[in-house]
Protein backbone atom coordinates (compact mmCIF):
# COMPACT_ATOMS: atom_id res chain seq x y z
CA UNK A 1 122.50 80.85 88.19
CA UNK A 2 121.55 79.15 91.65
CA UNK A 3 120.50 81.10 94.56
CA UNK A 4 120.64 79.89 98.03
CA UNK A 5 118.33 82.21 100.62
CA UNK A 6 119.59 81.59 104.08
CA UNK A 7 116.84 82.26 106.45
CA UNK A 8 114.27 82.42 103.82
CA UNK A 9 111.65 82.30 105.84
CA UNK A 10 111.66 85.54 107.60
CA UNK A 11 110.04 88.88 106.54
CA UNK A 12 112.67 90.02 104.23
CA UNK A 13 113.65 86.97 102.90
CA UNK A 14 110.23 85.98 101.88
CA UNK A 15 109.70 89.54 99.98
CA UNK A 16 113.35 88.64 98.70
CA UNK A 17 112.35 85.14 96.94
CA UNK A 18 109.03 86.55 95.78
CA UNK A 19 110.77 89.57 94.01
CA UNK A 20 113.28 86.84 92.13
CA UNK A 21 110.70 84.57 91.42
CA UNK A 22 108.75 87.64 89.55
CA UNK A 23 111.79 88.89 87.39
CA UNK A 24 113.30 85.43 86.93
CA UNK A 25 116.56 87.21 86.56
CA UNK A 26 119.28 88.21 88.71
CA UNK A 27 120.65 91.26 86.95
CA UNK A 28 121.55 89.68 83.62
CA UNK A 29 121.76 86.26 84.66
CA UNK A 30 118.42 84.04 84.23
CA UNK A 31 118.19 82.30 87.66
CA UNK A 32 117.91 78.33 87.14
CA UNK A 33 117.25 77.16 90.93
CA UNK A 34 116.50 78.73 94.30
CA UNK A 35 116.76 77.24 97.63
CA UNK A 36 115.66 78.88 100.66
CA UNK A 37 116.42 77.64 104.01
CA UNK A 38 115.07 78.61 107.19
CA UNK A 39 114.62 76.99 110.43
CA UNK A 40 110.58 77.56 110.26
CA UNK A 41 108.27 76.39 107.90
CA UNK A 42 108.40 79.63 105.07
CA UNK A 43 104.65 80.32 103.21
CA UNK A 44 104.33 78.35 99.98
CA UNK A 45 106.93 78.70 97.81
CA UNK A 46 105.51 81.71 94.83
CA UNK A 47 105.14 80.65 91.02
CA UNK A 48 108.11 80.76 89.36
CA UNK A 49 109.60 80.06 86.13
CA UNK A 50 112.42 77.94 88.25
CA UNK A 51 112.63 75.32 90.81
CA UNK A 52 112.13 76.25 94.68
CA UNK A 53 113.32 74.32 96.72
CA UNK A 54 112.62 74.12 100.36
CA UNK A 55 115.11 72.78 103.38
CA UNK A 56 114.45 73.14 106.86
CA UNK A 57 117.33 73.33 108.96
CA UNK A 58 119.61 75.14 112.03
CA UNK A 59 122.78 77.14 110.51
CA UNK A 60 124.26 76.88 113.43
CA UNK A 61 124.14 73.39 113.50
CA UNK A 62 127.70 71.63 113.03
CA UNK A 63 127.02 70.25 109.45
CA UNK A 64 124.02 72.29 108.12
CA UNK A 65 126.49 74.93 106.74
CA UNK A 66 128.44 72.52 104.75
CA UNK A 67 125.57 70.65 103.19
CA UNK A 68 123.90 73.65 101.76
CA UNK A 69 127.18 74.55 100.29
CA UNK A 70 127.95 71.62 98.64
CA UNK A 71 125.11 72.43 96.17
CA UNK A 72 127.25 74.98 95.17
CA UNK A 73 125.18 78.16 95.12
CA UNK A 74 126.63 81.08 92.95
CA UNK A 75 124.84 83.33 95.22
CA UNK A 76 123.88 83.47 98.90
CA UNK A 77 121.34 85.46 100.48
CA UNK A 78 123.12 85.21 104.31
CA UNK A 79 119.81 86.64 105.95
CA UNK A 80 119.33 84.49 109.27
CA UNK A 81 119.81 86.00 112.70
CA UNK A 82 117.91 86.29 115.82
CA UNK A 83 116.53 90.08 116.48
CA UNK A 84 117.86 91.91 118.77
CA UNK A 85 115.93 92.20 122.27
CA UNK A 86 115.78 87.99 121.78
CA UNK A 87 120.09 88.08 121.69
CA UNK A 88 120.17 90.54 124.53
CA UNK A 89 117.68 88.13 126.64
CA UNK A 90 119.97 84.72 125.37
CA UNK A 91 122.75 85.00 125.56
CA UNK A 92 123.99 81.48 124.59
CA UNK A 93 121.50 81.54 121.77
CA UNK A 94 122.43 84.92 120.25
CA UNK A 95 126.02 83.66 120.23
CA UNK A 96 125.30 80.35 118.28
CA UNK A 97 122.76 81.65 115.94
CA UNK A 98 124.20 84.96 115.14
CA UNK A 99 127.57 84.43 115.32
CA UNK A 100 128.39 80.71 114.92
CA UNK A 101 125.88 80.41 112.30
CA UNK A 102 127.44 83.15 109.87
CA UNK A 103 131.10 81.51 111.03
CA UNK A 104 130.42 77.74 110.04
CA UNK A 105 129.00 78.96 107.27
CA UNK A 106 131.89 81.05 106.09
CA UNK A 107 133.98 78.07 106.69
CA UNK A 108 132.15 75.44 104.78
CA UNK A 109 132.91 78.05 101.84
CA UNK A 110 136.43 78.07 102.45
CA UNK A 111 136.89 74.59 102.99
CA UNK A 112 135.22 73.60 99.64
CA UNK A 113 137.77 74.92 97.85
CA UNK A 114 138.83 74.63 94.01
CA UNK A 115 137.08 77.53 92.21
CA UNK A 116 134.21 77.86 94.49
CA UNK A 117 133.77 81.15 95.20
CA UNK A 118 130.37 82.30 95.35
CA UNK A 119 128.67 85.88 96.10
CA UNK A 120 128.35 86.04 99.66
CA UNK A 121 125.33 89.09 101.03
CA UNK A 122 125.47 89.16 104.41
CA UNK A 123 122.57 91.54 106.68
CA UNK A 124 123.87 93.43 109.20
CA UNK A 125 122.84 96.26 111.31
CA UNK A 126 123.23 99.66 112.09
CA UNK A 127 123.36 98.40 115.51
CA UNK A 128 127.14 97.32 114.91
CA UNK A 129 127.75 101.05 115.80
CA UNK A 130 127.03 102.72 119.76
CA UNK A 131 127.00 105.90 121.53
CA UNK A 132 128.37 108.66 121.86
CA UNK A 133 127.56 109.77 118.23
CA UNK A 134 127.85 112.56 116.13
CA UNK A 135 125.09 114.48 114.56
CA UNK A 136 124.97 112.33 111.06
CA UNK A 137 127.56 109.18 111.76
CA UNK A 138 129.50 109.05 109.02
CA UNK A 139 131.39 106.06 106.87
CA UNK A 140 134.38 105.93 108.83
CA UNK A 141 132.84 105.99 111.67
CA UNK A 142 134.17 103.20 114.51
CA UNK A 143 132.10 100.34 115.27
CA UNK A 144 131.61 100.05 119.21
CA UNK A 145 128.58 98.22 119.97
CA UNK A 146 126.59 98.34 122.91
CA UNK A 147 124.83 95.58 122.77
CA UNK A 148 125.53 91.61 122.30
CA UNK A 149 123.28 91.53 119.20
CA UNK A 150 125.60 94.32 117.32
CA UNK A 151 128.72 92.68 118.36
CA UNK A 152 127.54 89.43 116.56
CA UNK A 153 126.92 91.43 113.31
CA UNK A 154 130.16 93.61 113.91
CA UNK A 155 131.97 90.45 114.37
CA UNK A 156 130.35 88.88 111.34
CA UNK A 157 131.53 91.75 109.27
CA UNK A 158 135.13 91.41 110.31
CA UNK A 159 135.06 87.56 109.07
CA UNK A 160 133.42 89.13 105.60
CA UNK A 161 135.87 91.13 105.10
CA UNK A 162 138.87 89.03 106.04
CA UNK A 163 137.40 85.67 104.33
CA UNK A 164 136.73 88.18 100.96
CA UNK A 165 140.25 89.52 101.24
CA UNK A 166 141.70 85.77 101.58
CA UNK A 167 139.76 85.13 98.47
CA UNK A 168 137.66 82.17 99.85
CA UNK A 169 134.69 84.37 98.59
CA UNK A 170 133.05 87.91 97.35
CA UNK A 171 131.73 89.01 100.36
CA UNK A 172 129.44 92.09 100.49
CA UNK A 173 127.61 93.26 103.92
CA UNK A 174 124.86 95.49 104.30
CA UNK A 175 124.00 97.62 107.67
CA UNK A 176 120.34 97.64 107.57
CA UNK A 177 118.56 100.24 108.88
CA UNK A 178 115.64 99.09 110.88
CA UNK A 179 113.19 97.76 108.83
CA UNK A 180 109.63 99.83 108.93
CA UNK A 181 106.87 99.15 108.27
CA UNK A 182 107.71 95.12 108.75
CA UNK A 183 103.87 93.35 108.56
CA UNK A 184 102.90 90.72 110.22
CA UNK A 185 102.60 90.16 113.99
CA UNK A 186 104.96 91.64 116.34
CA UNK A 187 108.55 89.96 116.99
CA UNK A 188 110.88 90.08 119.86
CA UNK A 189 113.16 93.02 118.45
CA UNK A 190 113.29 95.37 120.80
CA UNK A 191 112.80 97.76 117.50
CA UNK A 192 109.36 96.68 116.81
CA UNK A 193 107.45 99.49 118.17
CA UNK A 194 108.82 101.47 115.44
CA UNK A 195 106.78 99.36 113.20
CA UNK A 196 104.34 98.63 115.49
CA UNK A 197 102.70 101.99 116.17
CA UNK A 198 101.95 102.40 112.24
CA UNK A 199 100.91 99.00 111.53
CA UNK A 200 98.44 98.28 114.04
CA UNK A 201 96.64 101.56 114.03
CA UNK A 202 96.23 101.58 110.06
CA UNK A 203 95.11 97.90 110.89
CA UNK A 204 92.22 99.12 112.85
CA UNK A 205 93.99 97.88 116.50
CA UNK A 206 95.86 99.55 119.21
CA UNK A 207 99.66 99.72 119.80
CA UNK A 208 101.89 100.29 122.20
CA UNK A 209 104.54 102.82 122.36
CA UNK A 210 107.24 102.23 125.01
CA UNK A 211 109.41 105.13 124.69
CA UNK A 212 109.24 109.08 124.03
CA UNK A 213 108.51 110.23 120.66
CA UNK A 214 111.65 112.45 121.31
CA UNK A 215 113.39 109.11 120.51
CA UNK A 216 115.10 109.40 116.64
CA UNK A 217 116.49 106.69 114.62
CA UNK A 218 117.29 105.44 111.07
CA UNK A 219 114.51 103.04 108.86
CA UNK A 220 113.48 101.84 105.39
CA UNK A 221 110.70 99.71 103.86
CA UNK A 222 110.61 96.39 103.52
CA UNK A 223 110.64 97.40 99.68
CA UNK A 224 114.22 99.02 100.03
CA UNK A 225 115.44 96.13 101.70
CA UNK A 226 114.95 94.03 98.77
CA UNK A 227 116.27 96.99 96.98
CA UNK A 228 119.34 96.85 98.72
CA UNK A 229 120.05 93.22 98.73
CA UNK A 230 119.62 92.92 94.85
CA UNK A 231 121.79 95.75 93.97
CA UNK A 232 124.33 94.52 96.51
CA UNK A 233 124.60 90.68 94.90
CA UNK A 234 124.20 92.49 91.22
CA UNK A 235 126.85 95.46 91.81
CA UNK A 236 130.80 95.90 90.81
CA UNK A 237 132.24 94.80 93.99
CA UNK A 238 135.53 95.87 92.71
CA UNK A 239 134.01 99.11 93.46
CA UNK A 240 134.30 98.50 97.05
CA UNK A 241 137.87 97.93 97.42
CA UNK A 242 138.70 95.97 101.02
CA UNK A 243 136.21 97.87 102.52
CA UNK A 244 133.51 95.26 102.41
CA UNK A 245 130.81 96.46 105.03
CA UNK A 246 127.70 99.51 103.86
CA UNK A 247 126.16 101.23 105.62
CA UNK A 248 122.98 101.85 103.86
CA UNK A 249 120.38 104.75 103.53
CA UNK A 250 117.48 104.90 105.58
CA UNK A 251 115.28 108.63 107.16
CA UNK A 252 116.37 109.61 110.12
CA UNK A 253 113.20 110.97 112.60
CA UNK A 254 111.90 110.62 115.87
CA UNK A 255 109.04 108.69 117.19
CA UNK A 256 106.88 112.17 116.67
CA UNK A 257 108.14 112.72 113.47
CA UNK A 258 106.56 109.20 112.94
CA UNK A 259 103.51 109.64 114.22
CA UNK A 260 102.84 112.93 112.11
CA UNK A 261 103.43 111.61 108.92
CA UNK A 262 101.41 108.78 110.38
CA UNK A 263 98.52 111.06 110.89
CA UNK A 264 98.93 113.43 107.73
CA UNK A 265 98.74 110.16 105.68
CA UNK A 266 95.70 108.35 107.66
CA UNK A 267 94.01 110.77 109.99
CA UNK A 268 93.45 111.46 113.30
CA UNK A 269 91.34 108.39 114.04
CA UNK A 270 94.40 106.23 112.97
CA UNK A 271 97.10 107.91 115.70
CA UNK A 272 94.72 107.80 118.16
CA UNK A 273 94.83 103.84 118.59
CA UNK A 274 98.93 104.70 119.87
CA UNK A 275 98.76 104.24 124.30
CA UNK A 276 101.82 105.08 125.22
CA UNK A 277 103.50 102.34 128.03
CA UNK A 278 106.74 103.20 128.84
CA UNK A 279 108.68 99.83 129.17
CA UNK A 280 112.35 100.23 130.97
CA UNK A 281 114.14 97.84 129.40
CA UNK A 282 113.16 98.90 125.57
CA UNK A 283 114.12 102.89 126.86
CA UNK A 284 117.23 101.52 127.97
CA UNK A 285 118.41 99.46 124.76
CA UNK A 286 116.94 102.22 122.47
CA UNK A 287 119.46 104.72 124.49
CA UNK A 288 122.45 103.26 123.00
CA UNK A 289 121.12 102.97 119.30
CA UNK A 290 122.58 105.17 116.33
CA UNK A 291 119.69 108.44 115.27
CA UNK A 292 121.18 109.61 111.49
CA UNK A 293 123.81 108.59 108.81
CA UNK A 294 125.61 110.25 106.05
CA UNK A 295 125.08 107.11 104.17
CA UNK A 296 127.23 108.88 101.18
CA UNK A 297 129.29 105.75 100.49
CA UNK A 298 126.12 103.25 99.56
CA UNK A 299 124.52 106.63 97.68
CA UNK A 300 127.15 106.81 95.54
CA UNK A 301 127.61 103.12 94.98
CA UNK A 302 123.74 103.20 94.11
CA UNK A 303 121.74 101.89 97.10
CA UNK A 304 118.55 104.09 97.60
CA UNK A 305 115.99 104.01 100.27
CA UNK A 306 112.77 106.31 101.14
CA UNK A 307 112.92 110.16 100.69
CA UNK A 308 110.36 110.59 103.91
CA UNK A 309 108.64 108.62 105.97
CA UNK A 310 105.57 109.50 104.72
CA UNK A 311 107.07 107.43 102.02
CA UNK A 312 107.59 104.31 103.81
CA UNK A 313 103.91 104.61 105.46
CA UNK A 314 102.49 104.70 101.84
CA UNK A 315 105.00 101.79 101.02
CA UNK A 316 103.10 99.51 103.67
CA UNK A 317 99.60 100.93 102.82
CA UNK A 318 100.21 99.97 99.19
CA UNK A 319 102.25 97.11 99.84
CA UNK A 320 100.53 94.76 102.29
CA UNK A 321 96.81 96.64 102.35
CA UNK A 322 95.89 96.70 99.27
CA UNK A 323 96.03 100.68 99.28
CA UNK A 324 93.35 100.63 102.02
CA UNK A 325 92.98 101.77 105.18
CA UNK A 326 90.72 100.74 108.71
């Protein structure tokens, strides 16, 4: 089996390739290549029992798309986007990347015709959905974006679904929650406080918090996201039926709730390296973001996330500290 990771480079996609190159397997099937693509440079490729290779390129480039397909992938890993607060400040850029990207890309499948058809897993986001919401949105709920970042991903899963139903490929895509606790350094999502106020202070510096702790929304590790994307390229998708777009499990709590499991887990000392700053633009974008799921539909299918975020803090500690704490 060959594996192409698009955007391979970035936080999830890194954990992604590290994960295959450790079981060797995609659900029954031995893996025989990987590529991983990515506009930036990605870490060294990890030890595997396969060949990795690495290509640099822009999806969104007229031709990129259609050279990566000709390898003929069985699966691909459709990970690359911009984050949000960077397509909400570009406009043009949002656009190309997030939207033309995923488009040329569908099309180089379609147009290579025969008995291509690969396994297409495509991130998108819970962002795809805006306010006014209900109490727990549920699977049917509409998709009415309020900001250009979720109609790129909302438009991305209407050309899923449509290009799986025209049978030019098996299309599955996957509403993230926001991802929490992502490591590294900071990035321009306008989400990244969520991760930022655990990560730094367990890292011994101080964060930022730009909005109320009132503020709820919906998250999962790094760990589930790797979760989700192998169950979603290893699953029955007859099980899905035309309804090709999850929206996946995640723990719903407010910026409070986050910062007391944040203390109950690490102490005192750790929440106290939190300043709050509130920043205007961040409040405002946060505003229109959807707070809790039903999620039933990807629970039943099998997708699982975090029972608390306690959880997800002890994820990261374990994860990418080594169990320890500053």
């Amino acid at each position: 089996m060959k594996i192409l990771v698009i955007g391979g480079g970035g936080m999830v996609g890194v954990k992604l390739i590290d994960r295959l190159a450790r079981d060797g397997r995609l659900g029954s099937q031995q893996i025989t290549s990987l590529i991983r693509h990515d506009v930036i440079l990605p870490p060294p490729p990890p030890a595997a029992a396969f060949p990795v290779e690495t290509l640099l390129g822009d999806l969104s480039t007229p031709g990129e798309a259609k050279k990566l397909v000709a390898m003929k992938p069985d699966v691909i890993f459709h990970l690359a986007a911009i984050v949000s607060g960077e397509a909400e400040a570009d406009f043009e850029k949002g656009y190309r990347i997030n939207l033309d990207g995923t488009r040329y890309l569908f099309e180089a499948i379609r147009k290579a015709g025969g008995c291509y058809k690969p396994k297409v897993i495509f991130t998108s986001s819970i962002a795809v959905f805006g306010a006014p919401f209900p109490e727990a949105i549920p699977d049917n709920f509409f998709t009415t974006p309020l900001t250009s970042y979720g109609t790129q991903k909302a438009i991305g899963e209407l050309l899923l679904a449509d290009y799986t139903r025209r049978g030019f490929f098996d299309g599955v895509g996957l509403r993230f929650p926001t991802i929490c606790v992502r490591p590294g350094k900071p990035n321009l999502a306008a989400s990244g406080f969520f991760s930022n106020i655990v990560r730094e202070p367990l890292a011994g510096h101080e964060a930022v918090l730009p909005v109320s702790e009132d503020v709820r929304h919906w998250h999962a590790s790094p760990r589930a996201a790797t979760g989700f994307l192998l169950h979603a390229a290893t699953m029955d998708t007859a099980l899905l039926g035309n309804r090709r777009n999850l929206t996946l499990p995640g723990i719903s709590c407010t910026v409070g709730e986050q910062i007391a499991a944040l203390r109950k887990v690490a102490g005192e000392k750790v929440v106290a390296r939190i300043r709050r700053e509130p920043n205007e633009t961040i409040i405002k974008i946060v505003a229109g973001w959807p707070r809790n799921f039903e999620a039933k539909r990807a629970r039943e299918l099998g997708f699982a996330a975090e029972n608390s975020f306690e959880d997800i803090i002890r994820v990261h500690i374990e994860d990418e500290l080594g169990g320890k704490i500053a």
